[in-house]
Each structure stands twice: as structure tokens, then as C-alpha cells.
Protein backbone atom coordinates (compact mmCIF):
# COMPACT_ATOMS: atom_id res chain seq x y z
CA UNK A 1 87.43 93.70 117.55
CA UNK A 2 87.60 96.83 115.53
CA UNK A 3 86.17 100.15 117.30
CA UNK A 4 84.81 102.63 115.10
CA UNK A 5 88.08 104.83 115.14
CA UNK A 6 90.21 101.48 113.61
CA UNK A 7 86.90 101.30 110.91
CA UNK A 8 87.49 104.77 109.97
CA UNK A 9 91.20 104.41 110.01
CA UNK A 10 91.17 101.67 107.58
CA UNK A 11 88.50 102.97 105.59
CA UNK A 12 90.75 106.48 105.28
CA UNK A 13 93.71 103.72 103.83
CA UNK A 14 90.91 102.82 101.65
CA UNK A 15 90.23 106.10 100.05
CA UNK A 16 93.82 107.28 99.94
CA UNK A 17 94.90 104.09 97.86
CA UNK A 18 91.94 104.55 95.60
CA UNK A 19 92.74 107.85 94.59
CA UNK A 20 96.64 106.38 94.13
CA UNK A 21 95.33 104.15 91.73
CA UNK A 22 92.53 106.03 90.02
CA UNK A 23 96.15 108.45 88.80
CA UNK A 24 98.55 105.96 88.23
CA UNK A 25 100.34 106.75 84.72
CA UNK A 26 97.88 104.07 82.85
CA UNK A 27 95.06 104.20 85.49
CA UNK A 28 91.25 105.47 84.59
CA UNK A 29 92.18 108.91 84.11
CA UNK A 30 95.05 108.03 81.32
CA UNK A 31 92.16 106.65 78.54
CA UNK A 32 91.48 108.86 75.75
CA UNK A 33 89.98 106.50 73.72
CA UNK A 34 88.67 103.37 72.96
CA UNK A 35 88.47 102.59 69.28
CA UNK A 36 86.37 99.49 67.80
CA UNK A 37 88.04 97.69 64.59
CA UNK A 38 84.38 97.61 63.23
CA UNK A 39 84.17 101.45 63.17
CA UNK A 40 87.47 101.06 60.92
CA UNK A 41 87.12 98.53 58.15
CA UNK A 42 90.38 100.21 56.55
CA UNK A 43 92.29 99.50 59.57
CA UNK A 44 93.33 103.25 59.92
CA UNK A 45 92.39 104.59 63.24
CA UNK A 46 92.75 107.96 63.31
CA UNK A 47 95.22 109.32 65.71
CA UNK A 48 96.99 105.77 66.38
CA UNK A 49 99.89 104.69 64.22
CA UNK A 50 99.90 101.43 61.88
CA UNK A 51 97.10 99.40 60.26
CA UNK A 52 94.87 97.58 63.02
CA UNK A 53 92.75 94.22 61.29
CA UNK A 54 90.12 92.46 62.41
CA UNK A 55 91.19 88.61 61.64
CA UNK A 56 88.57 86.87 63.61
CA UNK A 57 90.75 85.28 66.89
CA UNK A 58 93.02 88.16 66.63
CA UNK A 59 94.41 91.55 65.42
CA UNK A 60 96.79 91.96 62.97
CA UNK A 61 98.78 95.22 62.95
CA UNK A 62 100.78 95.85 59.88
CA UNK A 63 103.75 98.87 61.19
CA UNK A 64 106.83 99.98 59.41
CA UNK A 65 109.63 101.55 62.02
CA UNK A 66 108.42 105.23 60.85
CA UNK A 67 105.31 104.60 62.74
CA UNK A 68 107.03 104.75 65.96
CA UNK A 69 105.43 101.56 67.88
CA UNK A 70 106.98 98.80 69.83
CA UNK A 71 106.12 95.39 70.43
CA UNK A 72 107.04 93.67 73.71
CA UNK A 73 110.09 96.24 74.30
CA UNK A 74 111.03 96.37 70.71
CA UNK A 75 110.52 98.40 67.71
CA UNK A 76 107.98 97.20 65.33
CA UNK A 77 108.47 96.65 61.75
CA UNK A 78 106.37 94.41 59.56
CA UNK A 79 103.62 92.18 61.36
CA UNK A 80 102.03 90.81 64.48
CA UNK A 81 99.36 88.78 65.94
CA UNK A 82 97.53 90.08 69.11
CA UNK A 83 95.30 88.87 71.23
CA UNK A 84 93.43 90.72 74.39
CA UNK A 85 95.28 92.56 77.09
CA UNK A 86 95.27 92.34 80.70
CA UNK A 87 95.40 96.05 80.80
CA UNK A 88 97.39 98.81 79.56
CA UNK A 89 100.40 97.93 82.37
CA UNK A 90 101.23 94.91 80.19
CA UNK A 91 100.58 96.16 76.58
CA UNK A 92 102.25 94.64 74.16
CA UNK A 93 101.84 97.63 71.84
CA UNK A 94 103.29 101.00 73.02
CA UNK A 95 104.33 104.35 71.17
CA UNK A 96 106.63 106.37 73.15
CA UNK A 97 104.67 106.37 76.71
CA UNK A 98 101.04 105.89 75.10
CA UNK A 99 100.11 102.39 75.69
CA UNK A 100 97.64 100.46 73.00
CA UNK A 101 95.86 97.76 74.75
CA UNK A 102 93.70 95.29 72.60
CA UNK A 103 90.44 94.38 73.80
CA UNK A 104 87.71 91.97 72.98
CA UNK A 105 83.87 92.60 73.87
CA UNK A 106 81.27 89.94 72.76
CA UNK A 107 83.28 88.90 69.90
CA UNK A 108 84.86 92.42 68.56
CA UNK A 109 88.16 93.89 68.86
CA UNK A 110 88.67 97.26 69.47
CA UNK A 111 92.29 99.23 71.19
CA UNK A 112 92.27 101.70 73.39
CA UNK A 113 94.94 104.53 73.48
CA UNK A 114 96.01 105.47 77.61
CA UNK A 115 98.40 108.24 77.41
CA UNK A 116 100.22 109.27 80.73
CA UNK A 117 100.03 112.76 79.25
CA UNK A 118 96.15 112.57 79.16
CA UNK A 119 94.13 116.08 80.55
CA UNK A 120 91.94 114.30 82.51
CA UNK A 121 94.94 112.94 84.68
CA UNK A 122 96.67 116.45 84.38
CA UNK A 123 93.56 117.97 85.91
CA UNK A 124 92.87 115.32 88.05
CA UNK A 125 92.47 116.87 91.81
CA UNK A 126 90.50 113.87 93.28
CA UNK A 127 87.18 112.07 94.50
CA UNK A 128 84.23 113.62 96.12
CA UNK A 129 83.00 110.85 98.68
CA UNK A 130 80.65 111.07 101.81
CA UNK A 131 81.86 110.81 105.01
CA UNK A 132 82.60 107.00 106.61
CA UNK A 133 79.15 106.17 108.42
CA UNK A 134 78.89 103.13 110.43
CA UNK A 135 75.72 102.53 110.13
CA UNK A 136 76.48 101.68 106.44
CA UNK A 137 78.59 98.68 107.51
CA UNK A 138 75.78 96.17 107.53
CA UNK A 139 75.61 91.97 107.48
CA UNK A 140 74.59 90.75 104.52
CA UNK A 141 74.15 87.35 102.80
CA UNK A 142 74.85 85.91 99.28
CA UNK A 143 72.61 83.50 97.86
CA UNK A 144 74.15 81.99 94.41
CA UNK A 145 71.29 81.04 91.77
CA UNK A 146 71.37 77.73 90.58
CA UNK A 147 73.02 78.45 86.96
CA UNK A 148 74.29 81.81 86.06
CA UNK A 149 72.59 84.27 84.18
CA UNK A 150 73.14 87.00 81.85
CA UNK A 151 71.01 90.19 81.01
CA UNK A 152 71.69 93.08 78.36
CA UNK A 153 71.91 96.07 79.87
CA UNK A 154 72.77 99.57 78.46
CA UNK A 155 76.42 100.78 78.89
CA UNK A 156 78.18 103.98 78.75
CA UNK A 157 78.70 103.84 75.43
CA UNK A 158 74.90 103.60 74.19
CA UNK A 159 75.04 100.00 73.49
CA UNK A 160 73.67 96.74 74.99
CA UNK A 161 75.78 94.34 76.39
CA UNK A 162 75.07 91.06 78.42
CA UNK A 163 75.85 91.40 81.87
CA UNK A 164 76.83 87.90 83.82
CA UNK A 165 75.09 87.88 87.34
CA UNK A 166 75.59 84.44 89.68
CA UNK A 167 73.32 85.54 92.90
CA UNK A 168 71.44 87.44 94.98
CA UNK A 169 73.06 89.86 97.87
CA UNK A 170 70.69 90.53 100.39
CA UNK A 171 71.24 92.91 103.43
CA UNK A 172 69.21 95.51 105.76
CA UNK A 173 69.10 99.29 105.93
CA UNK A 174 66.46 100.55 108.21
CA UNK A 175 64.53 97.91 109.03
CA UNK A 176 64.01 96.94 105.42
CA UNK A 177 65.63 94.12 103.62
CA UNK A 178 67.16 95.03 100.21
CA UNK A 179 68.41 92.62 97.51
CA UNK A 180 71.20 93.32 94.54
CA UNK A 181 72.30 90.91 91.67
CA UNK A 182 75.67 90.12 91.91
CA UNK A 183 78.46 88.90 89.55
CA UNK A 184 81.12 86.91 91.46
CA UNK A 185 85.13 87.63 90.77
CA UNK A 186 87.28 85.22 90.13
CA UNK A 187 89.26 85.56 93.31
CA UNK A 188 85.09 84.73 94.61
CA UNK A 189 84.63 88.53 96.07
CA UNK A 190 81.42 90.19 95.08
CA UNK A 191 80.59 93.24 92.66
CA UNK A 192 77.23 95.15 91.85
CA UNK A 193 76.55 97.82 89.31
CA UNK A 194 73.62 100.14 91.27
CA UNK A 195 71.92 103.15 91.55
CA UNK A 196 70.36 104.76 94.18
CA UNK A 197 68.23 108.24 95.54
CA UNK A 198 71.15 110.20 94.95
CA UNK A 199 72.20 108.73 91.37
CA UNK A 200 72.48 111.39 88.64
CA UNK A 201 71.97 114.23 91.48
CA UNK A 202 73.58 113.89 94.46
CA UNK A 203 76.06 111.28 93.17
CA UNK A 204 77.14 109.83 89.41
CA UNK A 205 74.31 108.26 87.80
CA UNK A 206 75.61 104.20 88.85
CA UNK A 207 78.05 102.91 91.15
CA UNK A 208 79.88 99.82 91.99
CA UNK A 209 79.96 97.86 95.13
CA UNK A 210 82.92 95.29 95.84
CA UNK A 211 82.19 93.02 99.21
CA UNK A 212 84.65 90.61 100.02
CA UNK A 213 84.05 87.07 99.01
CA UNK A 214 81.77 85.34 101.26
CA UNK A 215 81.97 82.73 104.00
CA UNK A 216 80.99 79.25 102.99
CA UNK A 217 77.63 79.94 104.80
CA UNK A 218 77.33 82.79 102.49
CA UNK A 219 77.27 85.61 105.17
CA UNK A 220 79.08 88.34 104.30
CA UNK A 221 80.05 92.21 105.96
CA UNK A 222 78.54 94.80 103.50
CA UNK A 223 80.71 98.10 103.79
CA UNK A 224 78.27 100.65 101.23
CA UNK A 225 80.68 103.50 102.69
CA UNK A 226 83.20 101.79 100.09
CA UNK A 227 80.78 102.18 97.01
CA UNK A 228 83.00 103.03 94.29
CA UNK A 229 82.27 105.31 91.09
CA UNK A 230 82.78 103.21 87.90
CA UNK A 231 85.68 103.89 85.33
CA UNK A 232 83.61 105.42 83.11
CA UNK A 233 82.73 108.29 85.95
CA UNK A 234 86.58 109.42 85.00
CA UNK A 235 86.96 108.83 81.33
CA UNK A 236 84.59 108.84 78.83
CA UNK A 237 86.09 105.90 76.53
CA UNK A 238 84.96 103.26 79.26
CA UNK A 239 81.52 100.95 78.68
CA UNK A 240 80.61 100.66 81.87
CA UNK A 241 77.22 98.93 81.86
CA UNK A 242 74.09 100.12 83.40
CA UNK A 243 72.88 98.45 87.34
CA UNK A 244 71.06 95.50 85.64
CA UNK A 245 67.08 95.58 86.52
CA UNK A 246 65.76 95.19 90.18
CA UNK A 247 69.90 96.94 91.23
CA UNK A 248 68.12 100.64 92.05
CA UNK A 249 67.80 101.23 95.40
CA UNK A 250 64.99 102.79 96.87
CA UNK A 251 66.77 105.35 99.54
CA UNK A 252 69.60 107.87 99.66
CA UNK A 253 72.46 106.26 99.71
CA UNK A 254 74.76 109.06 101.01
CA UNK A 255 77.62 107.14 101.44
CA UNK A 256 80.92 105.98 99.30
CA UNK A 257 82.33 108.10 96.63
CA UNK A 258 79.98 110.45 95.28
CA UNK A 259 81.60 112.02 91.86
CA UNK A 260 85.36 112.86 91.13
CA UNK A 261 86.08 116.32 92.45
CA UNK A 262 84.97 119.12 90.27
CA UNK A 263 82.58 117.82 87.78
């Protein structure tokens, strides 16, 4: 049984790994931008090298070796077929240490540029959070709906994008029993977009919540001193969407990470 000094222990791992991977060389703080093909009919994005196409199930990028990019290790010259990117780790497009990651979002492409070199990461001096609590460690169960659903929500970007939710997570602060839609991972752990009596004051204006994927009874340990700030709370060129209707809290919840340090 864990006593509250192993709770806090592990929950100390927990924010020193975070803030390891929020300033990795292409983590959050590495994204300068994120640039939709749509915005670019031409296929000339400013800034990035080549010519970037839209061709329906995939971009084309048309280089000549003077641009400077790579393909899978090797320098590009003529064209090649992409599809999406797991990330910017396995990029097949690079140009020097940049990597150009190819995404697709409700059927358009767009590539983001994540530069090791990027300020915010250079400036980067860490995450404001609350201190652990354990009487934010609550039981909690999931209750899946019957089909999933979708919703369009707002992201960071201004625009409305569906957001897939498969259940109901329902748990007690207080006395009072609280409820957030949740979409379910595909390694079947939890995550909630939310806001809260602090958002946009106290704390950024959403957060995410990650629980660990429930038992097959659906009960589930609900640690909200492990609320995370979304991507998008470190680099603008995220779309982040918006806590989906019915996800705002009705009390403080001063606990998690609050903002990263210094904004």
C-alpha cells in the first residue's frame, strides 16, 4: 500500500519526466509552425524549402538538392509521396535539424516545422504546477456510451473541429459527484479536455486529464494532481480543442500544472 510520502514520491517522478519531455529537441516547445496546404494553393510555404501539394491521399513535395531537405536519411532531389507522421521523431522530411512532419486533420494536409533551435525551447525554464494534494486522488468510474460520439468544438486555432468522446467519467470532490466526457486511447487509458474555477486566471484557460485505463468493472483511481496543460499552452502552432460542453468544472481546481513558468 502506498503512504502518502511514496504518492508524492512518484508523483515528483511524474513532474520531473514531464518537464524532460515537454524540452526534448522535437518536443512541444520545438514547433514554430504549423502550415495548412489550403492556405498555400501554390505549394510555396513561406519559410520551408520545396513545393508542398495537396494530391488528395497524400503530399507531393517537388525539391531539387539546393533546397537542402532529406528524405528518410537522404538528400532529396526530384519527388515524393507522403503520407501523415507519427510525430516529428520519425519525419521523413528534415532540413538540417528542423524536422517537417506531415499531418492530416479532417481531410487536409498541412506540415509543421519543429526546430531544435526554436526560442520557446531556448527560453524554456519550466512548469508552474500546484503542490501534490491527496485529497485530489479520488475513485472514479467510467461508464462507455453505447456508440461513440463526436462534437465540434473550438480549438486553438479559431476553428471547429469534431471531437470523438466514448463515455462518461464520473468521480467525487466534496461530497458532490462530477461527470467529464472522455475519449478513450488506444492503449484503453482515459483523456479529458476541461476547464475549471481557475481556467484563464489562476491556471491556462483548458487542461487535460490522462487516468489510466480502467478495470473491467470500469472503476478507475482519478489522480487531478496530474492534470496536464495542453500542447498548445507551450506553442502557439498546436489546435488543441476546447473541453467539449458539460467538461467545465464547477470548483477550483488548484491542483496539476497550472501554466509553464513565466507566462
Amino acid at each position: 500500500m502506498n503512504t502518502g510520502t511514496d504518492a508524492r514520491a512518484a508523483w515528483q517522478t511524474w513532474r520531473e519526466h514531464r518537464v524532460t519531455d515537454i524540452s526534448r529537441p522535437y518536443g512541444p516547445l520545438a514547433l514554430t509552425g504549423t502550415h495548412w496546404l489550403a492556405d498555400h494553393p501554390d505549394g510555396r510555404i513561406p519559410g520551408l524549402p520545396g513545393r508542398w501539394d495537396d494530391d488528395g491521399d497524400a503530399v507531393v513535395l517537388h525539391a531539387t538538392s539546393a533546397d537542402g531537405l532529406t528524405a528518410d536519411g537522404a538528400p532529396l532531389d526530384g519527388e515524393i509521396r507522403l503520407g501523415p507522421d507519427a510525430g516529428p521523431e520519425s519525419a521523413r522530411i528534415a532540413h538540417g535539424d528542423r524536422r517537417l512532419p506531415v499531418l492530416r486533420r479532417e481531410g487536409l494536409w498541412a506540415v509543421r516545422d519543429v526546430d531544435p533551435a526554436a526560442p520557446a525551447r531556448r527560453d524554456f525554464t519550466g512548469i508552474d504546477t500546484y503542490d501534490h494534494d491527496p485529497r485530489w486522488v479520488v475513485p472514479g468510474r467510467f461508464r462507455p456510451y453505447g456508440e461513440s460520439r463526436a462534437v465540434r468544438v473550438p480549438n486553438a486555432d479559431g476553428v471547429r473541429r469534431e471531437l470523438g468522446l466514448a463515455g462518461e467519467l464520473t468521480f467525487t470532490v466534496d461530497g458532490a459527484e462530477h461527470a467529464l466526457q472522455v475519449a478513450v486511447e488506444g492503449d484503453g487509458s482515459l483523456w479529458a479536455v476541461l476547464a475549471d474555477a481557475t481556467s484563464g486566471t489562476e491556471s491556462y484557460r483548458f487542461r487535460f486529464l490522462r487516468p489510466p485505463a480502467p478495470a473491467a468493472d470500469g472503476t478507475v483511481i482519478v489522480d487531478l494532481n496530474r492534470t496536464l496543460l495542453p500542447p498548445c499552452a507551450f506553442a502557439d502552432h498546436f489546435i488543441c480543442p476546447f473541453p467539449p460542453p458539460g467538461n467545465t468544472l464547477p470548483f477550483a481546481l488548484r491542483a496539476g500544472e497550472r501554466n509553464r513558468s513565466g507566462a
